[in-house]
N, C-alpha and C. Protein backbone atom coordinates (compact mmCIF):
# COMPACT_ATOMS: atom_id res chain seq x y z
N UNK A 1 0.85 -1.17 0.00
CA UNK A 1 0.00 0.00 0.00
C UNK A 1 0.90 1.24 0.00
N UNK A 2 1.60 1.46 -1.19
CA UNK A 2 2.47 2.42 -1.22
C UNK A 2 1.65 4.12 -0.94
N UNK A 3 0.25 4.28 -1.20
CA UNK A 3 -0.18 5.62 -1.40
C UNK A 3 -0.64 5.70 0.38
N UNK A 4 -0.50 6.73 0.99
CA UNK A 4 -0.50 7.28 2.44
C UNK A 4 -1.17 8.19 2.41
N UNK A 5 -1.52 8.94 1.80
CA UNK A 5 -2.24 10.27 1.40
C UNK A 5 -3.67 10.34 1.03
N UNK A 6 -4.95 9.53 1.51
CA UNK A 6 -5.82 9.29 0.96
C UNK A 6 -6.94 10.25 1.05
N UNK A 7 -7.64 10.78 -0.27
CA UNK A 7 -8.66 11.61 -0.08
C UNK A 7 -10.03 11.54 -0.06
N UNK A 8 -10.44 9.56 -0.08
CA UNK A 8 -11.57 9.35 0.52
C UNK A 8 -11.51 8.15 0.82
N UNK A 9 -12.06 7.22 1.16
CA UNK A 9 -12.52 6.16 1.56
C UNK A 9 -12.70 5.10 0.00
N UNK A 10 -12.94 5.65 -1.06
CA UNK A 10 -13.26 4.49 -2.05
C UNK A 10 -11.45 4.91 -2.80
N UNK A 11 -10.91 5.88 -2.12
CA UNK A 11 -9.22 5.56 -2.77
C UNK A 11 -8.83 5.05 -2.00
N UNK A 12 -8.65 4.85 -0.76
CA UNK A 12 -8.36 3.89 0.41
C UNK A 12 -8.51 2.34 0.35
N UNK A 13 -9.84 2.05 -0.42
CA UNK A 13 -10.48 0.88 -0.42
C UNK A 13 -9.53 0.28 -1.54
N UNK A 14 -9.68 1.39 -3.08
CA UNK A 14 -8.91 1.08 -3.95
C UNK A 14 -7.06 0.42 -3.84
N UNK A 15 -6.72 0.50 -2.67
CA UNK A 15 -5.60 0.73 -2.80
C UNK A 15 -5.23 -0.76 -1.72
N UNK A 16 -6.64 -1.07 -0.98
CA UNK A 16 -6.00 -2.58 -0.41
C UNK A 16 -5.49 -3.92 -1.66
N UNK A 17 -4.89 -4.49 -0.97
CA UNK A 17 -5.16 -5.82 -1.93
C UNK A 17 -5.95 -6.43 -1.97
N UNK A 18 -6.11 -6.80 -3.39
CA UNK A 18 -7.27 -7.50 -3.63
C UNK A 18 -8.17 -8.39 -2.89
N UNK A 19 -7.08 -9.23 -2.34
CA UNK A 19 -8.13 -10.46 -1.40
C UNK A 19 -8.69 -9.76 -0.58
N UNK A 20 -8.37 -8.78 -0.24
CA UNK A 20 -8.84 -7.63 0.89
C UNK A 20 -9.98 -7.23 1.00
N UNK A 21 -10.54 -6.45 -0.38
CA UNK A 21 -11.13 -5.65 -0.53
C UNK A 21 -12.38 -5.83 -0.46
N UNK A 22 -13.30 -7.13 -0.89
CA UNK A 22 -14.52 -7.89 -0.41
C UNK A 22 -14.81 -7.66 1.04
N UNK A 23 -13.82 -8.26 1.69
CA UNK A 23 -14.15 -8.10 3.40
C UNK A 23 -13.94 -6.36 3.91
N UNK A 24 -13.40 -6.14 3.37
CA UNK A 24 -13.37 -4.32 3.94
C UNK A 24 -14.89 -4.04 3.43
N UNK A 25 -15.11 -4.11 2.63
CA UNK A 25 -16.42 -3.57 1.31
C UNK A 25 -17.62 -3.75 2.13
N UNK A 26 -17.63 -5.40 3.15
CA UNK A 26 -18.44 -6.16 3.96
C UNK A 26 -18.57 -5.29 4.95
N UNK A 27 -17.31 -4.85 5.83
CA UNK A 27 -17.53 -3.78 6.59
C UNK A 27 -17.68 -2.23 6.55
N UNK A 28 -17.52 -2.18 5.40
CA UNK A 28 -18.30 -0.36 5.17
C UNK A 28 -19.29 -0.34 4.98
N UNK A 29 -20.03 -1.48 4.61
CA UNK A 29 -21.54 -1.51 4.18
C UNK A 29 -22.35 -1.73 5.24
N UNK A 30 -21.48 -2.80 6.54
CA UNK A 30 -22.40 -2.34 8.06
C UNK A 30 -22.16 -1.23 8.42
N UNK A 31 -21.19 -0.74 8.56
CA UNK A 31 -20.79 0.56 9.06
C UNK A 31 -21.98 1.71 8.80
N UNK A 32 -22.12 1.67 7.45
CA UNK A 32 -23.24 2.53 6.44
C UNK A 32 -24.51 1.91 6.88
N UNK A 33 -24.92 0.65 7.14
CA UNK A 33 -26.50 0.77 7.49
C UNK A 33 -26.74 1.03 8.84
N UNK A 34 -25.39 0.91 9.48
CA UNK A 34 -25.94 1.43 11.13
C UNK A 34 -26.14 3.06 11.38
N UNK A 35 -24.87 3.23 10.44
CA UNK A 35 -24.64 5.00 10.77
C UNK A 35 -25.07 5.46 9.25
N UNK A 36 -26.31 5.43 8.75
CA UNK A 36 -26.98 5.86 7.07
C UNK A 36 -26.56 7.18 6.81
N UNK A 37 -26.63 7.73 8.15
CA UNK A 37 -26.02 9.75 8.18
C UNK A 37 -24.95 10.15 8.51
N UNK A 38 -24.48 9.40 8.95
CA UNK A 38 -22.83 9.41 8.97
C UNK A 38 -21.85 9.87 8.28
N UNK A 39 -20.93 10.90 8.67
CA UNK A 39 -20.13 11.40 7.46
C UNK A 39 -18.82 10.35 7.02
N UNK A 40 -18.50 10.19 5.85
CA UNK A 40 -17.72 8.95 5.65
C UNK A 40 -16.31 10.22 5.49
N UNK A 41 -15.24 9.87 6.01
CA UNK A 41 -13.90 10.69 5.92
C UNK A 41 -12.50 9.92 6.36
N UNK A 42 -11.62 10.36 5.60
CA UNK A 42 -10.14 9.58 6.22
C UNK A 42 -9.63 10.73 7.51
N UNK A 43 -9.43 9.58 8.36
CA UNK A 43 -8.62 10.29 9.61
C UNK A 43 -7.67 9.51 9.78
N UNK A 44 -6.85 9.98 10.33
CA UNK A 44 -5.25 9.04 10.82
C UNK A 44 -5.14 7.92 9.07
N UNK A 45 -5.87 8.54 8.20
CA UNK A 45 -5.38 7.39 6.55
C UNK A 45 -6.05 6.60 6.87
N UNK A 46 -7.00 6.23 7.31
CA UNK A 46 -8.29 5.23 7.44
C UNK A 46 -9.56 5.53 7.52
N UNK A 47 -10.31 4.66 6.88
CA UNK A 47 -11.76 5.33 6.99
C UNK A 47 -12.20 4.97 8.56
N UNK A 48 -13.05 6.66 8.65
CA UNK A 48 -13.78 6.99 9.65
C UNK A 48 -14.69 7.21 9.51
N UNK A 49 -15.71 7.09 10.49
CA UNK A 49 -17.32 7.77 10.53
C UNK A 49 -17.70 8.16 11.22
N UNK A 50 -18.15 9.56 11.11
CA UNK A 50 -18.43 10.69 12.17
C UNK A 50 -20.04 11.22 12.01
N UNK A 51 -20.38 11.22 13.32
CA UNK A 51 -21.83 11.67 13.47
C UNK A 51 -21.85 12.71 14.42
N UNK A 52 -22.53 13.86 14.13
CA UNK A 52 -22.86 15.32 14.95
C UNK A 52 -21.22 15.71 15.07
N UNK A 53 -20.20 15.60 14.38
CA UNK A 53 -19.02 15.77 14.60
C UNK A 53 -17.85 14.78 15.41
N UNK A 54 -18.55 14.10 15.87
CA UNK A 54 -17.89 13.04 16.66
C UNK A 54 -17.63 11.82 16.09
N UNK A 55 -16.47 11.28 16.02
CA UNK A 55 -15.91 9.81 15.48
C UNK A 55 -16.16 8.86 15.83
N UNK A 56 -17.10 7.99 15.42
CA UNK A 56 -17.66 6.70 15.58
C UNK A 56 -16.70 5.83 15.76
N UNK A 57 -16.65 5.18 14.64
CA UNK A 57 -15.73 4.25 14.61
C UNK A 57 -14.81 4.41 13.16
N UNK A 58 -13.86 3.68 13.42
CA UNK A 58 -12.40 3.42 12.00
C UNK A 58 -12.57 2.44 11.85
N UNK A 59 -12.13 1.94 10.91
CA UNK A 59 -11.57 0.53 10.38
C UNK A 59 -10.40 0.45 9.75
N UNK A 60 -9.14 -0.35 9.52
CA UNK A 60 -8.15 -0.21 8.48
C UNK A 60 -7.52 -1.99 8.21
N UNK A 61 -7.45 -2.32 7.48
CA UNK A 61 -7.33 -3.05 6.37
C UNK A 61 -5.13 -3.30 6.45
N UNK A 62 -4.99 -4.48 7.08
CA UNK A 62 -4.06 -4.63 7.37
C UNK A 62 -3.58 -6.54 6.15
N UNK A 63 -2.10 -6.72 6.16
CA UNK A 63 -2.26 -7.82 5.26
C UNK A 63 -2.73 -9.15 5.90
N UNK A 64 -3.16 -9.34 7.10
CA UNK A 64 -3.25 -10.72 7.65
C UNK A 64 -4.74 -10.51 8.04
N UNK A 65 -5.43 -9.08 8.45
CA UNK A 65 -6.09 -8.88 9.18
C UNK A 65 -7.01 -7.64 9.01
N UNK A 66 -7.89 -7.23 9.80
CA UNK A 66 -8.89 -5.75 9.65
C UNK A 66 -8.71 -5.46 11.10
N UNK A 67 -8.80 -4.20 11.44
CA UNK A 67 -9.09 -3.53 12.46
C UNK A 67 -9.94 -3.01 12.86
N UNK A 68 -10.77 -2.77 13.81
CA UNK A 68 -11.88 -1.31 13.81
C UNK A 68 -11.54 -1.20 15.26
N UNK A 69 -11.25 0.56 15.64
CA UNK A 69 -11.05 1.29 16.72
C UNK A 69 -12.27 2.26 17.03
N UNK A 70 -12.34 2.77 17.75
CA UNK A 70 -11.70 2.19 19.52
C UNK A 70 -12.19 1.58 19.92
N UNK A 71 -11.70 0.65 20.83
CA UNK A 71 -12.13 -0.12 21.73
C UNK A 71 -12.21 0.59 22.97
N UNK A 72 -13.27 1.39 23.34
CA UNK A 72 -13.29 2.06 25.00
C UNK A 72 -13.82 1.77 25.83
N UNK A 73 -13.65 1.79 27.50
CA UNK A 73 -13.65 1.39 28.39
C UNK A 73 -15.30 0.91 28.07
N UNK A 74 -16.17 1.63 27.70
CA UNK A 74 -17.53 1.52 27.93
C UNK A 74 -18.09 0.23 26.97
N UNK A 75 -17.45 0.03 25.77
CA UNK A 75 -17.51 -1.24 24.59
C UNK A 75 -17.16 -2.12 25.23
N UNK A 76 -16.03 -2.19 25.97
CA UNK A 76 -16.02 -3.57 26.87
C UNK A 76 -16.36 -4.02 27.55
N UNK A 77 -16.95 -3.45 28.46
CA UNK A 77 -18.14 -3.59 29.52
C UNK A 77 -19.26 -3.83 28.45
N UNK A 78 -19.38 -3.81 27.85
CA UNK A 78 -20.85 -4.09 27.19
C UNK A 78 -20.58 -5.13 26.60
N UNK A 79 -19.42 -5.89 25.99
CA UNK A 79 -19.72 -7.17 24.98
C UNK A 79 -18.27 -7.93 25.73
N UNK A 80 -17.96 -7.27 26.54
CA UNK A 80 -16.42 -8.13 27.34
C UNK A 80 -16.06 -9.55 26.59
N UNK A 81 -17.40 -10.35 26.91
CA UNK A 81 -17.02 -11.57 26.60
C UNK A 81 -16.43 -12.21 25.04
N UNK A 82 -17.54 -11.58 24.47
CA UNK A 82 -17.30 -11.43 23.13
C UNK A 82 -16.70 -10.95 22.05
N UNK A 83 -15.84 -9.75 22.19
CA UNK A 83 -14.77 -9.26 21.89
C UNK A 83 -13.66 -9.38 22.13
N UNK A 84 -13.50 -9.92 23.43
CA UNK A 84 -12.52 -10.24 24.22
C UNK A 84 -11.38 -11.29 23.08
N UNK A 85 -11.68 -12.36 22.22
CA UNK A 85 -11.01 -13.17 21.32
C UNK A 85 -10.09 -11.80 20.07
N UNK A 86 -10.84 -10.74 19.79
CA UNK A 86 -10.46 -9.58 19.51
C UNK A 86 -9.71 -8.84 19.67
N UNK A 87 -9.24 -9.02 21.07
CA UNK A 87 -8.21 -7.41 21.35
C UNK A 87 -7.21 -7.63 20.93
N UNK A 88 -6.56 -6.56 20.77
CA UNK A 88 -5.10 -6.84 20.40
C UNK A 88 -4.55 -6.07 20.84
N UNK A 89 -5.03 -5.16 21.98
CA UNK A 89 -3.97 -4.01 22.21
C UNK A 89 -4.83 -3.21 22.58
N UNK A 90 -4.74 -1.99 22.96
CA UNK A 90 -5.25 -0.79 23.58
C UNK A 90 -5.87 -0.13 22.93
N UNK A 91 -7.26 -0.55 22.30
CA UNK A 91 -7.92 0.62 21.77
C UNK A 91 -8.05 -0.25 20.36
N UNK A 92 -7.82 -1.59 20.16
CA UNK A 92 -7.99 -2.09 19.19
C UNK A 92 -7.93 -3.48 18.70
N UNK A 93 -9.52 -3.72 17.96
CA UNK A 93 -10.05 -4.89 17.69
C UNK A 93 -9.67 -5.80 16.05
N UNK A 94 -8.81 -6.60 16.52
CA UNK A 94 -7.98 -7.42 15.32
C UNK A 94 -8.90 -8.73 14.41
N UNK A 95 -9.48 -8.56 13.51
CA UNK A 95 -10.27 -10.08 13.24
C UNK A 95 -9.53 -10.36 11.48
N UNK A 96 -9.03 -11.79 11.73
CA UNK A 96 -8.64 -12.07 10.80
C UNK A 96 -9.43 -12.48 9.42
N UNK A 97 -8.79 -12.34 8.43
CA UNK A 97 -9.51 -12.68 7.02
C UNK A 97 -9.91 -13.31 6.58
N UNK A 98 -9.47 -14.67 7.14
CA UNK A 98 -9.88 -16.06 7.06
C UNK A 98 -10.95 -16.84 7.88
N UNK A 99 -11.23 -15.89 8.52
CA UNK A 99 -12.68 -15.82 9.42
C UNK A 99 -14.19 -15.35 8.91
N UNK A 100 -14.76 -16.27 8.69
CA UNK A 100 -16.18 -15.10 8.41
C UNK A 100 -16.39 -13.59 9.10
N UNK A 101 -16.92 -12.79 8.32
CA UNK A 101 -17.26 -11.14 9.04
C UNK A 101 -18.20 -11.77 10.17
N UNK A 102 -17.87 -11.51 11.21
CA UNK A 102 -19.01 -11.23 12.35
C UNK A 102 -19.87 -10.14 12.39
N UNK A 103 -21.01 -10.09 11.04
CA UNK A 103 -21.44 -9.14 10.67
C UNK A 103 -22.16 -8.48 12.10
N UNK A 104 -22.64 -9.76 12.71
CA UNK A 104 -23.87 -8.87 13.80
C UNK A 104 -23.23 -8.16 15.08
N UNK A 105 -22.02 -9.11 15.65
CA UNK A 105 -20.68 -8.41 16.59
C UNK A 105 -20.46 -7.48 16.02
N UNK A 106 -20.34 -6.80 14.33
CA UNK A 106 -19.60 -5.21 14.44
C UNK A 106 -20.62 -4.73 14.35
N UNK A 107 -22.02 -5.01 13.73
CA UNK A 107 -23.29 -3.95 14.27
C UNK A 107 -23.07 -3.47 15.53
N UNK A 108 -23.07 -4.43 16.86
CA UNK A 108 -23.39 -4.01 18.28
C UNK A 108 -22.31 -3.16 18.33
N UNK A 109 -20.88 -3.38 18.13
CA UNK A 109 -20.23 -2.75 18.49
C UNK A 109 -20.36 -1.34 17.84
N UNK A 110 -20.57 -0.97 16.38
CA UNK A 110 -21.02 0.41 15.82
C UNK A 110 -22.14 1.03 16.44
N UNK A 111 -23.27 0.48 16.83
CA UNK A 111 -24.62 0.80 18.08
C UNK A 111 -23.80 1.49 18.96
N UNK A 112 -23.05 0.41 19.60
CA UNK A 112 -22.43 1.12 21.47
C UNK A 112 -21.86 2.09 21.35
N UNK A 113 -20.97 2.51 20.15
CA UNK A 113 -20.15 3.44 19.98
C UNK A 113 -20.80 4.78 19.47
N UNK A 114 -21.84 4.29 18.44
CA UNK A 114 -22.61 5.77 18.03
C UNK A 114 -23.72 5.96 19.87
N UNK A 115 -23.64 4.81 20.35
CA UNK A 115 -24.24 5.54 21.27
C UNK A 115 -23.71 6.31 22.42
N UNK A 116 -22.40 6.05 22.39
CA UNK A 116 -21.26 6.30 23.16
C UNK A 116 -21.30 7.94 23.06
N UNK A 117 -21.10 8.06 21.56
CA UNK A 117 -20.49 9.11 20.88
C UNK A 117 -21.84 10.19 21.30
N UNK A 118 -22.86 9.82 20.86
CA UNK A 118 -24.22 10.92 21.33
C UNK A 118 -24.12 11.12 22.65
N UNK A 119 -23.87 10.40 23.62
CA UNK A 119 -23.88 10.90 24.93
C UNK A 119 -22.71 11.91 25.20
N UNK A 120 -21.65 11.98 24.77
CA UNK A 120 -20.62 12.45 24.78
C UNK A 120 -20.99 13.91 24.43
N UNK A 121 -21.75 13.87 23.46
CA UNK A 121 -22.35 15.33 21.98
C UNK A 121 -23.19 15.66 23.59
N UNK A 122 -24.13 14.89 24.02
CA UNK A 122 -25.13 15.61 24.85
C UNK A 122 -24.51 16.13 25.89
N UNK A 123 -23.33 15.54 26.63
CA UNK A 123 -22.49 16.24 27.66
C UNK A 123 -22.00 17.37 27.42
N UNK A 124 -21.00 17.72 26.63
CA UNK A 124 -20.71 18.60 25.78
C UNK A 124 -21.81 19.88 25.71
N UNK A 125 -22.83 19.46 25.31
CA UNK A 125 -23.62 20.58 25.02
C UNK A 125 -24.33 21.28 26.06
N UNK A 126 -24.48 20.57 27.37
CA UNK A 126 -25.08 20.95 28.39
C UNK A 126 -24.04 21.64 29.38
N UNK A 127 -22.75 21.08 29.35
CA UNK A 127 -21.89 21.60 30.31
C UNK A 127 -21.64 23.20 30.23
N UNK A 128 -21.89 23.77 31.73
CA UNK A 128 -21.73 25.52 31.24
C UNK A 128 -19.77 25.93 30.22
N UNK A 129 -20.34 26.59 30.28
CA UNK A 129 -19.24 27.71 29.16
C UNK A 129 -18.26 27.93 29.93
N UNK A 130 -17.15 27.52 29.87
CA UNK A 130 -15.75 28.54 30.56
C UNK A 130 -15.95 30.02 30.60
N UNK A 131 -15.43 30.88 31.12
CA UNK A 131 -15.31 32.12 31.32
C UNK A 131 -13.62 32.95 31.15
């Protein structure tokens, strides 16, 4: 994946390898029916999806494997058990290629997180104003 510089999500996509690109494709398309309003954008060179301004979730497309971040304190408490075969590290969920998509595990997890993310928007908006 020589290009680093990506200016959307379908040059991003373009640019995995091939065997890749089915299973990424699998997960932008849950991504898209959970979050339909969602703005689709590259952050950190991976696709992101942001709602009311706030970052849902990423995904990125690795050669053995896919990712989708973050993994935060509050996602794990909610599916612990089940993600748990997943982690790989701090803030991030590893599922290999040779695995079927766990289409309905990354629904919940895109749910918890857009719901994560709205509570966050509603805190935010209520907290008084600095001075």
């Amino acid at each position: 994946m020589a290009n680093t510089d990506f200016r959307s999500v379908d040059e991003y996509m373009s640019a995995q390898p091939e065997a890749a690109r089915p299973t990424l494709a699998a997960i932008r398309q849950i991504i898209r029916q959970v979050l339909p309003a969602a703005e689709e954008v590259i952050s950190y060179q991976i696709p992101a999806y942001k709602v009311d301004g706030g970052r849902v979730i990423y995904f990125s497309g690795w050669k053995e494997h896919y990712s989708l971040y973050p993994v935060t304190a509050a996602l794990m408490q909610a599916l612990a058990d089940e993600i748990a075969p997943y982690v790989a590290g701090k803030g991030t969920l590893r599922f290999s290629y040779a695995e079927p998509v766990p289409a309905r595990l990354i629904e919940r997890i895109v749910r918890i997180r857009a719901d994560e993310v709205a509570a966050e928007t509603r805190a935010k908006a209520t907290r008084p104003k600095r001075r």
